[in-house]
PDB file of N, CA and C in Angstrom:
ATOM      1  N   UNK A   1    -101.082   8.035 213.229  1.00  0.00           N
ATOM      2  CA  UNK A   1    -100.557   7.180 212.213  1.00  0.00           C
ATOM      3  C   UNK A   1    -100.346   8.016 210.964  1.00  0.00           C
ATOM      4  N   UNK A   2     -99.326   7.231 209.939  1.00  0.00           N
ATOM      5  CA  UNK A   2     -99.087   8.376 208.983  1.00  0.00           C
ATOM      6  C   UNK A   2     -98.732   7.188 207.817  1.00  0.00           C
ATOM      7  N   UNK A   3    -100.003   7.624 206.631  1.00  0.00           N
ATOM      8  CA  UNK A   3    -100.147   6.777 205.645  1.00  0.00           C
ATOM      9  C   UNK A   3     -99.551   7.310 203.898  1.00  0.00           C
ATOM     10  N   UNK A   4    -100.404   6.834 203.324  1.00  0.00           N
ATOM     11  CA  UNK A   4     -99.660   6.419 201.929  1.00  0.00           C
ATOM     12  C   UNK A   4     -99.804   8.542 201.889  1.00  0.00           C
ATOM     13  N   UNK A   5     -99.122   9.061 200.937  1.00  0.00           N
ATOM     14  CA  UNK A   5     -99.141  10.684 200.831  1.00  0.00           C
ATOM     15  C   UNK A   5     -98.992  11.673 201.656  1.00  0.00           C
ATOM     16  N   UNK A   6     -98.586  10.903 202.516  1.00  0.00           N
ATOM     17  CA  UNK A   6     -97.988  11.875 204.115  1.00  0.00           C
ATOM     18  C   UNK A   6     -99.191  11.854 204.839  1.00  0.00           C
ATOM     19  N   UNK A   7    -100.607  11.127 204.574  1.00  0.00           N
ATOM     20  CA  UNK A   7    -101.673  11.902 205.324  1.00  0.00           C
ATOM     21  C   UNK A   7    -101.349  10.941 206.880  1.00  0.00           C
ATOM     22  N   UNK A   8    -101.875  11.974 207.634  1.00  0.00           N
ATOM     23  CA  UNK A   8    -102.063  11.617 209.062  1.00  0.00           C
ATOM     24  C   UNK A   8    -103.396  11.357 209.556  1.00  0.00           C
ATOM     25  N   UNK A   9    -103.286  10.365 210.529  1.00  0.00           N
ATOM     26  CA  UNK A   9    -104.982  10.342 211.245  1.00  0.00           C
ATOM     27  C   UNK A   9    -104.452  10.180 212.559  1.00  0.00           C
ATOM     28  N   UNK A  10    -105.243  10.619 213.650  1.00  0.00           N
ATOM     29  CA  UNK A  10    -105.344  10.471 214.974  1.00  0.00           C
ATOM     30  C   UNK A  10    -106.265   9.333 215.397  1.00  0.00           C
ATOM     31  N   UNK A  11    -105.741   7.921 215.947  1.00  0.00           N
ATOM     32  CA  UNK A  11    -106.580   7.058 215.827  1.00  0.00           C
ATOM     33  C   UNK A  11    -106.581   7.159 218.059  1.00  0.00           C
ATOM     34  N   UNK A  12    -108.020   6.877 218.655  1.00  0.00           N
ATOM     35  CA  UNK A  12    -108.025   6.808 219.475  1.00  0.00           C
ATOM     36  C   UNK A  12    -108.162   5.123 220.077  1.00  0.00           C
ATOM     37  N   UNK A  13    -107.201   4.731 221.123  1.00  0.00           N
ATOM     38  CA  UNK A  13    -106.952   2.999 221.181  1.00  0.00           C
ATOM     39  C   UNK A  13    -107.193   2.896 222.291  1.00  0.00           C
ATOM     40  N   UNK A  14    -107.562   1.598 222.753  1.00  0.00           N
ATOM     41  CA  UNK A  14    -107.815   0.915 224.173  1.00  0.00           C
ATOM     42  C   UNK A  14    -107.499  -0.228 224.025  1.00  0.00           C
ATOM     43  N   UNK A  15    -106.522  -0.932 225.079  1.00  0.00           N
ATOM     44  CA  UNK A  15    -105.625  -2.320 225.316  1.00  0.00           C
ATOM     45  C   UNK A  15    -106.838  -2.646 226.239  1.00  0.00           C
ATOM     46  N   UNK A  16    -107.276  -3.885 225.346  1.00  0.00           N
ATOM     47  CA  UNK A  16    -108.478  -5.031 226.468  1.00  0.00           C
ATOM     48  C   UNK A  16    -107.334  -5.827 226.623  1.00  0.00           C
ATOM     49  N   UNK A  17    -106.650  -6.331 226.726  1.00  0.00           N
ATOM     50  CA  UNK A  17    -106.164  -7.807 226.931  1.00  0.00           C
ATOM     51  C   UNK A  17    -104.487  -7.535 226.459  1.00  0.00           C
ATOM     52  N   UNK A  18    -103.692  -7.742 227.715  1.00  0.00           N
ATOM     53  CA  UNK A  18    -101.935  -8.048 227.558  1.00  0.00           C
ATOM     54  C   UNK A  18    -101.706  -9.361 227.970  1.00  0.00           C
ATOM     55  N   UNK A  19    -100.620  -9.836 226.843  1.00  0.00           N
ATOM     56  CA  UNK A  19     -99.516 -10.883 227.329  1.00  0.00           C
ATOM     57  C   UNK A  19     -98.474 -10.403 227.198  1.00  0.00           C
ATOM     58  N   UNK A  20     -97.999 -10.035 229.016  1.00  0.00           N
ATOM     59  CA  UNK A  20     -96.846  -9.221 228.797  1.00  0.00           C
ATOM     60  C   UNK A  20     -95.802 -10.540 228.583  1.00  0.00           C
ATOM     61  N   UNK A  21     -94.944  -9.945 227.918  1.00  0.00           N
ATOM     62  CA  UNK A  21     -94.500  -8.522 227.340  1.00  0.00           C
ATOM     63  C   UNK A  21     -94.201  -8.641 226.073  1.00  0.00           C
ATOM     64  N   UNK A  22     -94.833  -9.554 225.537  1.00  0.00           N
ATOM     65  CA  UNK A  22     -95.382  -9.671 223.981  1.00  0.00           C
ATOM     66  C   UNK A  22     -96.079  -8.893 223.477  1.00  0.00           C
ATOM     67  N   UNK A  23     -97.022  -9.386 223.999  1.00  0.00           N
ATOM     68  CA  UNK A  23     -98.544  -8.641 222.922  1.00  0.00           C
ATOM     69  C   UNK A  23     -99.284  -7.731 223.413  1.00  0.00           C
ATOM     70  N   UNK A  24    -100.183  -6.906 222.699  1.00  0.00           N
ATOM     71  CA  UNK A  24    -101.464  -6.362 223.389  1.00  0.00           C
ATOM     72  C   UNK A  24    -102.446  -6.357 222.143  1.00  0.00           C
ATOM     73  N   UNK A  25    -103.694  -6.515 222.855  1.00  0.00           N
ATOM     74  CA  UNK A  25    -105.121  -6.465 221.439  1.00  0.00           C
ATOM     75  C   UNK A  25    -106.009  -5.501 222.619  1.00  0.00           C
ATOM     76  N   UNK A  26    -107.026  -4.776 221.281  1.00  0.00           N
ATOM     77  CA  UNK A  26    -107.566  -3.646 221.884  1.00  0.00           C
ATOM     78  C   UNK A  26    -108.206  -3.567 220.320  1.00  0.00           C
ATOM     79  N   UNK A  27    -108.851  -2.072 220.725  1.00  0.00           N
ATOM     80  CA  UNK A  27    -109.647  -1.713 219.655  1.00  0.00           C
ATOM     81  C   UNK A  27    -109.143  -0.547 219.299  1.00  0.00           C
ATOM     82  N   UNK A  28    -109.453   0.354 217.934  1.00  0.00           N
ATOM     83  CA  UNK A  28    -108.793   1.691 217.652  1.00  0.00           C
ATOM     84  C   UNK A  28    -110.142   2.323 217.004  1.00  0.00           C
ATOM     85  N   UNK A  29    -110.414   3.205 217.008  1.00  0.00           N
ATOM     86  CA  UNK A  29    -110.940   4.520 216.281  1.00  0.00           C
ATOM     87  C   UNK A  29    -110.764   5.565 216.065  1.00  0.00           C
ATOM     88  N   UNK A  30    -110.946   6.242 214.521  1.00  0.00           N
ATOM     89  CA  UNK A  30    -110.368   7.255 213.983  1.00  0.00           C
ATOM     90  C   UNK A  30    -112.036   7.880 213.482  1.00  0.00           C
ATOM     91  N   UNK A  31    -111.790   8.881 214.545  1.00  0.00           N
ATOM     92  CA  UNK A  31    -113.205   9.365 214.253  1.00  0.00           C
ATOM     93  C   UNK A  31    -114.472   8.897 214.400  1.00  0.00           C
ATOM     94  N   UNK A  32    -115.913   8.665 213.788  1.00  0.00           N
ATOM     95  CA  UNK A  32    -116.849   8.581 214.733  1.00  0.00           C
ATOM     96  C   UNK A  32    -117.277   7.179 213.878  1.00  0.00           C
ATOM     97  N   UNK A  33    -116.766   6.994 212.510  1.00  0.00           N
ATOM     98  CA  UNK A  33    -117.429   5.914 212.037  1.00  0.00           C
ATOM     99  C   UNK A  33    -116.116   4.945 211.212  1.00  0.00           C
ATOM    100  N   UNK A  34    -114.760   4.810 212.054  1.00  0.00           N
ATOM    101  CA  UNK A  34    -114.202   4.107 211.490  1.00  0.00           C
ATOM    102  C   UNK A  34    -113.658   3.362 212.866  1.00  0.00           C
ATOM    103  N   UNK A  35    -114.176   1.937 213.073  1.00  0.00           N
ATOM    104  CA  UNK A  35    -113.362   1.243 214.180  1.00  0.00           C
ATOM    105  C   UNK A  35    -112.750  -0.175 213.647  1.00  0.00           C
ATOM    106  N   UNK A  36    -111.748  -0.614 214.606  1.00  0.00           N
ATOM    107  CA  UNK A  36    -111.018  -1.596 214.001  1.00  0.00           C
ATOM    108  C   UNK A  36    -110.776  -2.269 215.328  1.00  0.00           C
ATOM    109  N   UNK A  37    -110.110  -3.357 215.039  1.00  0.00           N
ATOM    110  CA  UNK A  37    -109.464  -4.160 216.198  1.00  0.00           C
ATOM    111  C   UNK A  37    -107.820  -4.267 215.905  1.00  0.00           C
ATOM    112  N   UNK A  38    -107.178  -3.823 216.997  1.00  0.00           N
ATOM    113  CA  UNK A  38    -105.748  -3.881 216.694  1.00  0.00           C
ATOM    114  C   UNK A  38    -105.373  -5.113 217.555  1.00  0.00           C
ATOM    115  N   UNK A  39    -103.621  -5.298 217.105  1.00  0.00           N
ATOM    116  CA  UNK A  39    -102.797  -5.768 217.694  1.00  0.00           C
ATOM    117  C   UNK A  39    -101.053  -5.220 217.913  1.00  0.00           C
ATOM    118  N   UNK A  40    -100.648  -4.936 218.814  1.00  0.00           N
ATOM    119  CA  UNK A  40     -99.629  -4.311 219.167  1.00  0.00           C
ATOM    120  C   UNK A  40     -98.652  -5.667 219.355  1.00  0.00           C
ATOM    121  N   UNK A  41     -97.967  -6.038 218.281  1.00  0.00           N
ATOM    122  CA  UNK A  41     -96.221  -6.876 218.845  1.00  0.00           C
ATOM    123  C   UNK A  41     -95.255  -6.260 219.000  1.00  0.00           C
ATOM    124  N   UNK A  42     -94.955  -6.705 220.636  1.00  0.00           N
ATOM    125  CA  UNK A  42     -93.857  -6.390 220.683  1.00  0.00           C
ATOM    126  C   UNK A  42     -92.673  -6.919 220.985  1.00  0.00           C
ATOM    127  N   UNK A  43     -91.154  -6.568 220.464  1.00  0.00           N
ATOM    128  CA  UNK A  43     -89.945  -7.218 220.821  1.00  0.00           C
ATOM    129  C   UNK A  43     -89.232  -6.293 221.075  1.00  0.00           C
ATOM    130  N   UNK A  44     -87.918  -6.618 222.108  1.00  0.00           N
ATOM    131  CA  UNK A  44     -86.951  -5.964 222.193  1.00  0.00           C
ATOM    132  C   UNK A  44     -85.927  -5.430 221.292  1.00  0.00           C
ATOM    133  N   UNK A  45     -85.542  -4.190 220.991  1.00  0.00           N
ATOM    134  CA  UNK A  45     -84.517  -4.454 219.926  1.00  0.00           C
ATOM    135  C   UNK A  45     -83.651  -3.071 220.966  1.00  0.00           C
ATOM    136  N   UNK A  46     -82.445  -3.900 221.527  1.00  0.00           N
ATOM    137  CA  UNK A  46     -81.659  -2.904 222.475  1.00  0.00           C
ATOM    138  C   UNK A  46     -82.162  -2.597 223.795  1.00  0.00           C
ATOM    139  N   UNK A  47     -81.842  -1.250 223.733  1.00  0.00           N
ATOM    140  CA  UNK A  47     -82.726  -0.296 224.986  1.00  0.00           C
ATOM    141  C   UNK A  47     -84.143   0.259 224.565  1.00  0.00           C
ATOM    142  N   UNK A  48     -84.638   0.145 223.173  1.00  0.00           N
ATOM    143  CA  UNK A  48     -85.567   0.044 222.646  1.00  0.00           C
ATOM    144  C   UNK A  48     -86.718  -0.777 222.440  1.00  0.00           C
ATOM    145  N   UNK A  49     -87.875  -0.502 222.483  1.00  0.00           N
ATOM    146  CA  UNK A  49     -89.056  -1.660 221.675  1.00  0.00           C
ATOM    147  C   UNK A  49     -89.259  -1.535 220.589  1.00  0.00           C
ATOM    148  N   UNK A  50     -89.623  -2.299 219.601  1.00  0.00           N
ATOM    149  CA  UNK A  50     -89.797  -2.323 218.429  1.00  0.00           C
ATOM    150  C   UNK A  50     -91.293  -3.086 218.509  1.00  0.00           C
ATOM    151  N   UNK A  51     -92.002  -1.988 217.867  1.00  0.00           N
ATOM    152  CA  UNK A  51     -93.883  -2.269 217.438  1.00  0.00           C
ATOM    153  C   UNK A  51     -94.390  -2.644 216.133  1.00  0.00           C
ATOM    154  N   UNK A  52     -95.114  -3.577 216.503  1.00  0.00           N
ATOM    155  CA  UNK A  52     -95.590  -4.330 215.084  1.00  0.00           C
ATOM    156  C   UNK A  52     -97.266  -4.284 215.445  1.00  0.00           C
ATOM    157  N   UNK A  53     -97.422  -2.932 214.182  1.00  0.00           N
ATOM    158  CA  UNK A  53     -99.377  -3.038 214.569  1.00  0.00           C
ATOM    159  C   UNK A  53    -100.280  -3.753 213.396  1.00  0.00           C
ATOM    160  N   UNK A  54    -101.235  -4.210 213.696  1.00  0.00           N
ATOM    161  CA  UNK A  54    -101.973  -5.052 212.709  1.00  0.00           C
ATOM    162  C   UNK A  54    -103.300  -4.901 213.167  1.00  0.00           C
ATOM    163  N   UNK A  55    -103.886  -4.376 212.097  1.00  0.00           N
ATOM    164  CA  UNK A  55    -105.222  -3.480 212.644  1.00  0.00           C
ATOM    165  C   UNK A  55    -106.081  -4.285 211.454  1.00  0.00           C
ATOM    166  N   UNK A  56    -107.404  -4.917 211.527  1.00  0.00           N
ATOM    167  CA  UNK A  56    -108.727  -5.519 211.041  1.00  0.00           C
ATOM    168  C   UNK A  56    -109.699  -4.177 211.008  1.00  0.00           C
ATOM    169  N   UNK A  57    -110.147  -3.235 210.027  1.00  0.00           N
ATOM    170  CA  UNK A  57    -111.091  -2.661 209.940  1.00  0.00           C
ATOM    171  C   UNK A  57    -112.797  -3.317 209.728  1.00  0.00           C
ATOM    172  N   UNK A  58    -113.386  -3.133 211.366  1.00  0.00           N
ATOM    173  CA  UNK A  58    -114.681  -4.139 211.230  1.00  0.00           C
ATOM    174  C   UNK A  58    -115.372  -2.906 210.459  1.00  0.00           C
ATOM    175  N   UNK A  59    -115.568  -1.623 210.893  1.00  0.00           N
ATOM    176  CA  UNK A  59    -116.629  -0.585 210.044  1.00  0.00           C
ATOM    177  C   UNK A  59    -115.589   0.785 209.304  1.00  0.00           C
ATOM    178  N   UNK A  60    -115.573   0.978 208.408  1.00  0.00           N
ATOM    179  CA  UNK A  60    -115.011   2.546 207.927  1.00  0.00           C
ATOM    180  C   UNK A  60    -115.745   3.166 207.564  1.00  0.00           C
ATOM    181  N   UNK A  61    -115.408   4.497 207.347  1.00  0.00           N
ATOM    182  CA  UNK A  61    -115.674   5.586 206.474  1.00  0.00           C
ATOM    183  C   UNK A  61    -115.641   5.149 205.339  1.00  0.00           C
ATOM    184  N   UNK A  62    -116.207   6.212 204.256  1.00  0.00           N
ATOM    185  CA  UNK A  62    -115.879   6.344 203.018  1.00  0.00           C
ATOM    186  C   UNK A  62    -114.367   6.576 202.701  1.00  0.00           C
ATOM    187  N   UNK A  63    -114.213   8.019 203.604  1.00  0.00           N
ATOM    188  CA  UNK A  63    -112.406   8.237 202.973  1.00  0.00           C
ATOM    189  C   UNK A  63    -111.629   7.395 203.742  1.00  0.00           C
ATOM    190  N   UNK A  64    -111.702   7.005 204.946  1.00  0.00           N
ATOM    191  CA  UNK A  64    -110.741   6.275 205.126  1.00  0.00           C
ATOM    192  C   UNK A  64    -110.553   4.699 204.569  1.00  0.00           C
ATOM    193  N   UNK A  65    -111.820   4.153 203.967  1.00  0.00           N
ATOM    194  CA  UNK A  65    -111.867   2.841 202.739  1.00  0.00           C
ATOM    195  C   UNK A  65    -110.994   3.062 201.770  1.00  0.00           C
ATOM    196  N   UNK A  66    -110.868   4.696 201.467  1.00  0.00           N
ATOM    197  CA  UNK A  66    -110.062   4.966 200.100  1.00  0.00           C
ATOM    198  C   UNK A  66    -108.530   4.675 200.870  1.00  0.00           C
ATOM    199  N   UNK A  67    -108.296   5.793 201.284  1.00  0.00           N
ATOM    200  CA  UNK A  67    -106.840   5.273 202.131  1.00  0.00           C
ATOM    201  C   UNK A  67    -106.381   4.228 201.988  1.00  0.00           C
ATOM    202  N   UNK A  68    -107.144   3.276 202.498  1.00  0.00           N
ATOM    203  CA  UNK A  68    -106.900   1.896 202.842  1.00  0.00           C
ATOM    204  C   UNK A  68    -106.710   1.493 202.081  1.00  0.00           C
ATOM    205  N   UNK A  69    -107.099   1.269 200.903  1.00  0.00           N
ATOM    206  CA  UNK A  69    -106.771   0.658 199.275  1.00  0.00           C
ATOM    207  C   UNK A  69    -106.403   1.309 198.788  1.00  0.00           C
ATOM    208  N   UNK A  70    -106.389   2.745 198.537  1.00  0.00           N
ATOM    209  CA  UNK A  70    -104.783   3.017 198.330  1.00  0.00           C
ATOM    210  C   UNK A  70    -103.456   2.950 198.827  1.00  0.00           C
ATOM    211  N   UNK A  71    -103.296   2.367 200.280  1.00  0.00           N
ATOM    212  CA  UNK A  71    -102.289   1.919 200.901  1.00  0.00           C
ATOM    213  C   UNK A  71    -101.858   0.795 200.529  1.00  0.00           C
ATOM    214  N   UNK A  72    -102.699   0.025 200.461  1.00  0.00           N
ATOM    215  CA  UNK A  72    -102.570  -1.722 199.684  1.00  0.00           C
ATOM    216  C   UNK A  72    -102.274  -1.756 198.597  1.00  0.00           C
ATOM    217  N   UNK A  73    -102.854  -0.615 197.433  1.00  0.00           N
ATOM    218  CA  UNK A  73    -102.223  -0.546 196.398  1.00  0.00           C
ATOM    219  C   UNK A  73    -100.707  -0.116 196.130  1.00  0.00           C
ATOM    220  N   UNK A  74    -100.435   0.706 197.164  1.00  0.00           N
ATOM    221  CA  UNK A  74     -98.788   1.033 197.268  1.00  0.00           C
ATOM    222  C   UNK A  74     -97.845  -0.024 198.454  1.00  0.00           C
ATOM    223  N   UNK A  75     -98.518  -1.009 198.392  1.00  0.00           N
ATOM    224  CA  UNK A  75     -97.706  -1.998 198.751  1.00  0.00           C
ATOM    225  C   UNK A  75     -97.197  -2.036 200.315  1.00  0.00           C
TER     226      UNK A  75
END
């Protein structure tokens, strides 16, 4: 993923649960003390998919808390 200042994180994900070919929910972690619960939407657009992620941070880091509100702060 690639956030507010160009920074990048490598988030590692696992799909518990599909409604194909809508949705998927799963969990993500970026490193050893930041996990979240995602959601993957998806729609067709063409010969393409088009992804809509929406991620709930249950525990973070310190820096990645900052990120995060500084992402929210840039809208």
């Amino acid at each position: 993923m690639r956030g507010p200042l160009d920074i990048s994180r490598t988030a590692t994900t696992r799909v518990v649960h599909a409604d194909r070919p809508r949705e998927m929910q799963g969990t993500a972690a970026l490193g050893p003390r930041t996990q979240a619960r995602a959601r993957w939407e998806l729609t067709s657009a063409g010969t393409r998919t088009r992804v809509r992620l929406t991620a709930v941070v249950d525990e973070g880091s310190p820096g990645d808390r900052a990120l995060l509100a500084l992402a929210a702060a840039s809208g």
